[in-house]
N, C-alpha and C. Protein backbone atom coordinates (compact mmCIF):
# COMPACT_ATOMS: atom_id res chain seq x y z
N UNK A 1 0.85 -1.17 0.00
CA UNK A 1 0.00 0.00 0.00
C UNK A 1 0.90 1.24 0.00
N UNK A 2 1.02 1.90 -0.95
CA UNK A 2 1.31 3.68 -1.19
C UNK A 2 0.72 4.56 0.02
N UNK A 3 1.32 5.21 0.75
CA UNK A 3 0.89 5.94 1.30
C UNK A 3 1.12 7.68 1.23
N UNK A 4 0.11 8.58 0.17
CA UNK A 4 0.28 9.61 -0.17
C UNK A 4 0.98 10.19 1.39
N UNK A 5 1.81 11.62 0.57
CA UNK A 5 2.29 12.29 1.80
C UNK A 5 1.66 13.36 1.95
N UNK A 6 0.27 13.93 0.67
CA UNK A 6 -0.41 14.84 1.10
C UNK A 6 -1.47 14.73 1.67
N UNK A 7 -2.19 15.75 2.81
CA UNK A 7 -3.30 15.07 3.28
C UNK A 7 -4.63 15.15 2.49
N UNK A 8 -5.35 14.18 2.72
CA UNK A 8 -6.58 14.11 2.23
C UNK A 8 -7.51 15.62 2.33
N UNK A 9 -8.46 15.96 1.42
CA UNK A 9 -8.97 17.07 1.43
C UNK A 9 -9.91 17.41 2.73
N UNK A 10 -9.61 18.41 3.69
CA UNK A 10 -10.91 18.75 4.13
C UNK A 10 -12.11 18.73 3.49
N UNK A 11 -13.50 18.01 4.17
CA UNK A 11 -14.61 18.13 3.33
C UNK A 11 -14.78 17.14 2.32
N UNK A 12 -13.47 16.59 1.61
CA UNK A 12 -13.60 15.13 1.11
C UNK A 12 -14.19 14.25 1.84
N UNK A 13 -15.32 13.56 0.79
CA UNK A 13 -15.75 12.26 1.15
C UNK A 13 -14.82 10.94 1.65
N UNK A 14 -14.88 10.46 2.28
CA UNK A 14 -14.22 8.99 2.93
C UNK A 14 -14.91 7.82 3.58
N UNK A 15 -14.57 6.51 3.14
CA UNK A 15 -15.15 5.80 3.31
C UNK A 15 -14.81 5.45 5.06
N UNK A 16 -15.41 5.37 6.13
CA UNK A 16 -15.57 5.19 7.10
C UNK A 16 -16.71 4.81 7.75
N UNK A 17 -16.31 3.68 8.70
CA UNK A 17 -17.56 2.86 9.60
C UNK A 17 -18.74 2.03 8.99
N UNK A 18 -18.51 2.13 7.48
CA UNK A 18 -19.78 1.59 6.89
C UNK A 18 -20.17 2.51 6.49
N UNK A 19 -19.80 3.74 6.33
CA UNK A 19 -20.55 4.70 5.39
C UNK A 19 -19.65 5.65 4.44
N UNK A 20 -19.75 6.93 3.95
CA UNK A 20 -19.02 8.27 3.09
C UNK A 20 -19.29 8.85 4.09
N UNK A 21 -18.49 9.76 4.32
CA UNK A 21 -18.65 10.56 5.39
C UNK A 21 -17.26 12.16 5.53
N UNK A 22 -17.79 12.85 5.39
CA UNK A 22 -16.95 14.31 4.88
C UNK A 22 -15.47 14.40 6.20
N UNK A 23 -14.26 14.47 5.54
CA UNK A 23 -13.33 14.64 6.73
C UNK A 23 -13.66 15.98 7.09
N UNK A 24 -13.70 16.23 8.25
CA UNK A 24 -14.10 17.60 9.26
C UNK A 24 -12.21 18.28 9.57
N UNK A 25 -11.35 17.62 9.65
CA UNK A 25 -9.80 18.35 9.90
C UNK A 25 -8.81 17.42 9.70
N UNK A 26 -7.71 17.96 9.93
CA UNK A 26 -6.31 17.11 9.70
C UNK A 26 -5.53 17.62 10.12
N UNK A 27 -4.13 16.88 10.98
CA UNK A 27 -2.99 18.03 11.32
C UNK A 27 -2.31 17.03 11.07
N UNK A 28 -0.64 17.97 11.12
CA UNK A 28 0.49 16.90 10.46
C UNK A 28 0.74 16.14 12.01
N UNK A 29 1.60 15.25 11.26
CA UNK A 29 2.00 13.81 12.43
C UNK A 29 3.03 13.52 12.15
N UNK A 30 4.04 13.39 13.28
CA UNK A 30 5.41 13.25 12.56
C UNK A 30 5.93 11.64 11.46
N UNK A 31 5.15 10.92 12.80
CA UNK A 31 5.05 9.39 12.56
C UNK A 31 4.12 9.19 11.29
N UNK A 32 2.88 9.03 11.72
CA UNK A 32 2.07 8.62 11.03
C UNK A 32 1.70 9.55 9.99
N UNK A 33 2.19 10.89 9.63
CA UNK A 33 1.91 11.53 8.33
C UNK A 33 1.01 12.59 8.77
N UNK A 34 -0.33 12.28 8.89
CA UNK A 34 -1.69 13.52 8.90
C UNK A 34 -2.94 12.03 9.85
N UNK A 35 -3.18 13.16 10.87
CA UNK A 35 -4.62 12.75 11.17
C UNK A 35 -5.44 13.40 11.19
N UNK A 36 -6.69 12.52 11.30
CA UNK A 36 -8.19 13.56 10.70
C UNK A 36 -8.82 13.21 11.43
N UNK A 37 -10.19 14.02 11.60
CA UNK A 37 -11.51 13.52 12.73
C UNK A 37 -12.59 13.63 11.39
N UNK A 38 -13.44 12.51 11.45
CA UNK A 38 -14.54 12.84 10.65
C UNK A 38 -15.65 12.62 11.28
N UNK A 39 -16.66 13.07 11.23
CA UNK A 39 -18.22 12.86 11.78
C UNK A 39 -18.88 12.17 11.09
N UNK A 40 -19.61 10.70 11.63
CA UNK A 40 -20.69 10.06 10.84
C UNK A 40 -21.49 10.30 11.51
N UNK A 41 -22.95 10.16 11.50
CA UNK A 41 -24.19 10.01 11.40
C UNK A 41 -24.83 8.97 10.79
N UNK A 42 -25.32 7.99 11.71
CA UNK A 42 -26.08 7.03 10.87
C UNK A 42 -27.62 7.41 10.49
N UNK A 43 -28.28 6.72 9.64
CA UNK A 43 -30.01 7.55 10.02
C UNK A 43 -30.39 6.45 11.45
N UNK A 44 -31.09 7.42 12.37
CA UNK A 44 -31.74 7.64 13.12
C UNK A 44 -30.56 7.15 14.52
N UNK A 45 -29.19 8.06 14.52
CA UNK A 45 -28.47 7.88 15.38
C UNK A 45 -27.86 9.70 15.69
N UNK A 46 -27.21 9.56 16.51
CA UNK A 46 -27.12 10.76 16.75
C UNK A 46 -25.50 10.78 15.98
N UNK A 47 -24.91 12.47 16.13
CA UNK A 47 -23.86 12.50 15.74
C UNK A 47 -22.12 11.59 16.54
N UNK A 48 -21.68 10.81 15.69
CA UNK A 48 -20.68 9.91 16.33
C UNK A 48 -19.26 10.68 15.71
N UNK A 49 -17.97 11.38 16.34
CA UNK A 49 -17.05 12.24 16.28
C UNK A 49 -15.77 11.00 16.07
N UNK A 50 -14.77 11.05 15.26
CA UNK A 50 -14.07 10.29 15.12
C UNK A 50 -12.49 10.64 14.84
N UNK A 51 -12.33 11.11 16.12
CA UNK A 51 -10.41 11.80 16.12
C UNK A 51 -9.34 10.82 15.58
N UNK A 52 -7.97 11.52 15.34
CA UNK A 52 -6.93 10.51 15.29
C UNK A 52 -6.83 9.14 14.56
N UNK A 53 -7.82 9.87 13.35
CA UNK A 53 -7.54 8.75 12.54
C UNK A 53 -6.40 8.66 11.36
N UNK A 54 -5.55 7.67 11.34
CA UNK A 54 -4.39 8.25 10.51
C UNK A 54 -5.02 8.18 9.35
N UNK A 55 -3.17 8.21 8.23
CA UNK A 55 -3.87 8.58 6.94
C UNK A 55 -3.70 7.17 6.24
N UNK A 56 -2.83 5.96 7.00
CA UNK A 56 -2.88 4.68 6.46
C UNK A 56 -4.33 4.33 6.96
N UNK A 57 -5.23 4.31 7.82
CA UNK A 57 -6.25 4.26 7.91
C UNK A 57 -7.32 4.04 6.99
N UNK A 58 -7.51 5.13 6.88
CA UNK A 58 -7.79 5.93 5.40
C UNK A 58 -8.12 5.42 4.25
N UNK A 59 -6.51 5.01 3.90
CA UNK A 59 -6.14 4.87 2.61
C UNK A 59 -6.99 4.04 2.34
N UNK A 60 -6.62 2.74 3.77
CA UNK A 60 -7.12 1.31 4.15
C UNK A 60 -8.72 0.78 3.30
N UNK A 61 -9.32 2.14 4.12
CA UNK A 61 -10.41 1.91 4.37
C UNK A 61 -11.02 2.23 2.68
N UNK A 62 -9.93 3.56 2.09
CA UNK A 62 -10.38 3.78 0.62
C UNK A 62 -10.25 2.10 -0.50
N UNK A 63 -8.96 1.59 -0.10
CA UNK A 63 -8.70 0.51 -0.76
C UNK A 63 -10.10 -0.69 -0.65
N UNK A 64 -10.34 -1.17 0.47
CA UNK A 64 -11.50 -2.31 0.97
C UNK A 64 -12.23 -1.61 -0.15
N UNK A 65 -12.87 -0.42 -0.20
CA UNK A 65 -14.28 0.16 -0.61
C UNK A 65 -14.14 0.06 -2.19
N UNK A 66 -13.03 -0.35 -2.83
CA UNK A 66 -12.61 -0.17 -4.16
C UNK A 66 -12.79 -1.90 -4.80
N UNK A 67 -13.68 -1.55 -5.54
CA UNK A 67 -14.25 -3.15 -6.00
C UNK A 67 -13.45 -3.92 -6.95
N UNK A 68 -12.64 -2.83 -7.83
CA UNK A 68 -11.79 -3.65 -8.95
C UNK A 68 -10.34 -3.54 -8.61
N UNK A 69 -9.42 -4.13 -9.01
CA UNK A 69 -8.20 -3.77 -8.73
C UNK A 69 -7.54 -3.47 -10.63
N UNK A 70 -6.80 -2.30 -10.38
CA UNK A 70 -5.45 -2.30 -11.44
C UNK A 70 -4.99 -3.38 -12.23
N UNK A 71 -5.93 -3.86 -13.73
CA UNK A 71 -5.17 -5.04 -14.36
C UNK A 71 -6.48 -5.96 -14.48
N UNK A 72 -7.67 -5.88 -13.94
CA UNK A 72 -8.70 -6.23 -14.17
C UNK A 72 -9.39 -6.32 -15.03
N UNK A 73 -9.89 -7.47 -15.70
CA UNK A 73 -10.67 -7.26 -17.08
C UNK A 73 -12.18 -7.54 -16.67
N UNK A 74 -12.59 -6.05 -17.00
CA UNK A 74 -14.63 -5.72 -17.27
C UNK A 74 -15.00 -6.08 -18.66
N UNK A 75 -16.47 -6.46 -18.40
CA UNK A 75 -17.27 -6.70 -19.86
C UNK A 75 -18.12 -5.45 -19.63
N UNK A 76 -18.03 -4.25 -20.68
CA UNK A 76 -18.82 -3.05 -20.32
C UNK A 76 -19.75 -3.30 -21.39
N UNK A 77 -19.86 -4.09 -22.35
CA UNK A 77 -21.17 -4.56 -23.25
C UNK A 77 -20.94 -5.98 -23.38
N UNK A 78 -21.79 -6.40 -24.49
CA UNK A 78 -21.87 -7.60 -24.11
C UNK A 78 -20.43 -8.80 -25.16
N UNK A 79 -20.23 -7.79 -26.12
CA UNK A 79 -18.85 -8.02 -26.66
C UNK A 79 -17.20 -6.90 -26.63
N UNK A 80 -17.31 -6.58 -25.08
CA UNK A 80 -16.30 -5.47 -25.44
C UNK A 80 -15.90 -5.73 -23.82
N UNK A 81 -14.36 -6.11 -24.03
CA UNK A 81 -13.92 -6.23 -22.41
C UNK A 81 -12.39 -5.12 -22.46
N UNK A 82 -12.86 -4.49 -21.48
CA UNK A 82 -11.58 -3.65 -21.58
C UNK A 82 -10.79 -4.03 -19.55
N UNK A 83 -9.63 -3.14 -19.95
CA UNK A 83 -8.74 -3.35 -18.48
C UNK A 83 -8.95 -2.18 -17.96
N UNK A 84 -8.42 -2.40 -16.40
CA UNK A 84 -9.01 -1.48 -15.63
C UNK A 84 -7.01 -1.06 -15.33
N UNK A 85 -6.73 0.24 -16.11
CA UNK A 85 -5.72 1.02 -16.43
C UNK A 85 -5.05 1.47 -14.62
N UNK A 86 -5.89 2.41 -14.54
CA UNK A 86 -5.99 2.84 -12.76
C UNK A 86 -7.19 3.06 -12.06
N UNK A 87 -6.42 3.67 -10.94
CA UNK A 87 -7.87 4.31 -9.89
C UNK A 87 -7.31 5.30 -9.01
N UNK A 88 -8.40 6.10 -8.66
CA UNK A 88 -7.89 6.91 -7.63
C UNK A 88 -9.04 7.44 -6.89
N UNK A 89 -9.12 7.97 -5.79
CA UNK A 89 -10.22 7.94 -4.70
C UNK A 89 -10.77 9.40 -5.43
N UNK A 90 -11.55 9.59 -5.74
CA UNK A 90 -12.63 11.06 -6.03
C UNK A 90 -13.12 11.73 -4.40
N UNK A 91 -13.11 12.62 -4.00
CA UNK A 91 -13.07 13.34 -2.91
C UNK A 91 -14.47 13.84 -3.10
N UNK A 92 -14.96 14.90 -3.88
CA UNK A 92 -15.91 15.18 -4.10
C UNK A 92 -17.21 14.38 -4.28
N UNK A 93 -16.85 13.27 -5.09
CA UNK A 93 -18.13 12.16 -5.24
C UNK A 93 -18.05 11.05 -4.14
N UNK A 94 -17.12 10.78 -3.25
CA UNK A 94 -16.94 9.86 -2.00
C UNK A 94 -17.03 8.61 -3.04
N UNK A 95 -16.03 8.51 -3.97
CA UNK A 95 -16.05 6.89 -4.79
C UNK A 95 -14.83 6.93 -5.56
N UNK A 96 -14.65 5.45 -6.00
CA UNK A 96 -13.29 5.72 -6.46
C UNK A 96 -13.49 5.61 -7.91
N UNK A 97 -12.63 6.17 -8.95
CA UNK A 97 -12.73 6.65 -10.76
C UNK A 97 -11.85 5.97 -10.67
N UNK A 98 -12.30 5.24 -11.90
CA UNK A 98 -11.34 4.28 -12.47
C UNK A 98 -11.03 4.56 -13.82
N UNK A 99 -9.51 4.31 -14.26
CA UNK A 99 -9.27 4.57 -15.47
C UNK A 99 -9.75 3.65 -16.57
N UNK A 100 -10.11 3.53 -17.66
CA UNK A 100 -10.51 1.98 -18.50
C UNK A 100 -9.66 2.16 -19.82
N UNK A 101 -9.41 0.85 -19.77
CA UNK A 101 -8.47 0.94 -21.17
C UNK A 101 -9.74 1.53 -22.39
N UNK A 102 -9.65 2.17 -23.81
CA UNK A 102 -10.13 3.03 -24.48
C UNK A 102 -9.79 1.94 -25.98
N UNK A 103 -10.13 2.28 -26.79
CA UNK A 103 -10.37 1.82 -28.07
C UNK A 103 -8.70 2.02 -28.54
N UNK A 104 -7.97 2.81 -28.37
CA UNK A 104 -6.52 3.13 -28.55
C UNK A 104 -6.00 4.05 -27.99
N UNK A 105 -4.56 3.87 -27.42
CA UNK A 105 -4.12 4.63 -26.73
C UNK A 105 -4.85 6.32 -26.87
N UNK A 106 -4.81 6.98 -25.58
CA UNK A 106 -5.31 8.11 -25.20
C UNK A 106 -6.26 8.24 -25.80
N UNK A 107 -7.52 7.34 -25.53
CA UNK A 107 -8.93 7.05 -25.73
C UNK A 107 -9.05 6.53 -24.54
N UNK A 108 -8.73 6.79 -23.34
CA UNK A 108 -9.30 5.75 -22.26
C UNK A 108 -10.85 6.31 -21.87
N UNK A 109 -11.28 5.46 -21.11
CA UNK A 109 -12.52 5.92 -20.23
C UNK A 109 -12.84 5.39 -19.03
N UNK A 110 -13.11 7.00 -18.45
CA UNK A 110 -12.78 7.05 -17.01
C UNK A 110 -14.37 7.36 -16.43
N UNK A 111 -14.61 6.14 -15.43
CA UNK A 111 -15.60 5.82 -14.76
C UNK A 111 -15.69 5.41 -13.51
N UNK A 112 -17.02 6.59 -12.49
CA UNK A 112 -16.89 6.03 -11.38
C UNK A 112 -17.50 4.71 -11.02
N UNK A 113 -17.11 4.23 -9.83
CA UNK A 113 -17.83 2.82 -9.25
C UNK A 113 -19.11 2.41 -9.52
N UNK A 114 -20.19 3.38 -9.39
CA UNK A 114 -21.46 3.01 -9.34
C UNK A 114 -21.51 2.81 -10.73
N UNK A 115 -21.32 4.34 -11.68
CA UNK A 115 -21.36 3.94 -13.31
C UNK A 115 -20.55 2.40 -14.12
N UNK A 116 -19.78 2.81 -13.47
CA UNK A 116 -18.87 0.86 -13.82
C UNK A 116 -19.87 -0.35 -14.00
N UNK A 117 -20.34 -0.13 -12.30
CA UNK A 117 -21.28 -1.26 -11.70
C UNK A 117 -22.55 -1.49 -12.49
N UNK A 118 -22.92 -0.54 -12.77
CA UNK A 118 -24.30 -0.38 -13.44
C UNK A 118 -23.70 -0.71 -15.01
N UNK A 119 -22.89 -0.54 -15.81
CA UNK A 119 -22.52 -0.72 -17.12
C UNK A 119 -22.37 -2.24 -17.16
N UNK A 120 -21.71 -2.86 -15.96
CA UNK A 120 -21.46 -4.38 -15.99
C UNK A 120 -22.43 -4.68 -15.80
N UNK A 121 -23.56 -4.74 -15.42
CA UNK A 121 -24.80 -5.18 -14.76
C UNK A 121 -25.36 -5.39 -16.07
N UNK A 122 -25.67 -4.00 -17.42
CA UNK A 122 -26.28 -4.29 -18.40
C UNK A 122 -25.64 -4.75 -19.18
N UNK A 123 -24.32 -5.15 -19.11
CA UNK A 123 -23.56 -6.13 -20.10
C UNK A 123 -23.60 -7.03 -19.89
N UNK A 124 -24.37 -7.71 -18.40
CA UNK A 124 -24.55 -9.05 -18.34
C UNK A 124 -25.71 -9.18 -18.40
N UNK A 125 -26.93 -8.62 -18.44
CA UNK A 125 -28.42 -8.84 -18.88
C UNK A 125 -28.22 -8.66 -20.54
N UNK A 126 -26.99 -7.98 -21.21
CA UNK A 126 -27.21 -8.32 -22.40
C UNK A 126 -27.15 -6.88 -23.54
N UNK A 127 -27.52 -5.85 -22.38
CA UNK A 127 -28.29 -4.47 -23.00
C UNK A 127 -27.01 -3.26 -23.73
């Protein structure tokens, strides 16, 4: 596991506890790099505060939440399988974009998780 040395965005989405959930701060750490506190909320729970979480943590928790790995072959129709190029965590959408191999070099296409998920879904009903 890579562990960036910049910190994650305030206000970025992160996968934590079972949910997305916006990092609220971060300060540097000599050891461990950057820690953050984020706030979840479950529905019908009250607010739960979550200090000192590092940034291997994090990463951890970004990696688990990431369904394909680097080198992976998708069927995005029902005759067209491309590789899964890269990925990287999207902050703003709380999901991770994946790069897809493209019809020829610098043609790729870049798709988040859910859109992926949903494209494989109708390439295996056929559509």
């Amino acid at each position: 596991m890579n562990l960036p040395t910049n910190p994650c965005p305030i206000g970025g989405l992160v996968p934590w506890e079972g949910g997305i959930y916006p990092i609220k701060s971060h300060r540097p750490h000599p050891v461990l790099l950057w820690l953050y506190t984020v706030h979840t909320r479950a529905p019908g729970h009250g607010l739960v505060v979550y200090h000192n979480i590092c940034q291997e943590e994090l990463v951890a928790e970004m990696e688990q939440h990431m369904r394909f790995a680097i080198g992976t072959t998708v069927r995005l129709a029902p005759q067209v399988q491309r590789r899964i190029l890269g990925r990287k965590w999207h902050f703003q959408l709380g999901t991770v974009l994946y790069k897809i191999q493209g019809t020829s070099p610098g043609k790729e296409l870049y798709l988040d998780q859910p859109d992926l998920l949903r494209r494989l879904e109708a390439a295996e009903l056929g559509h």
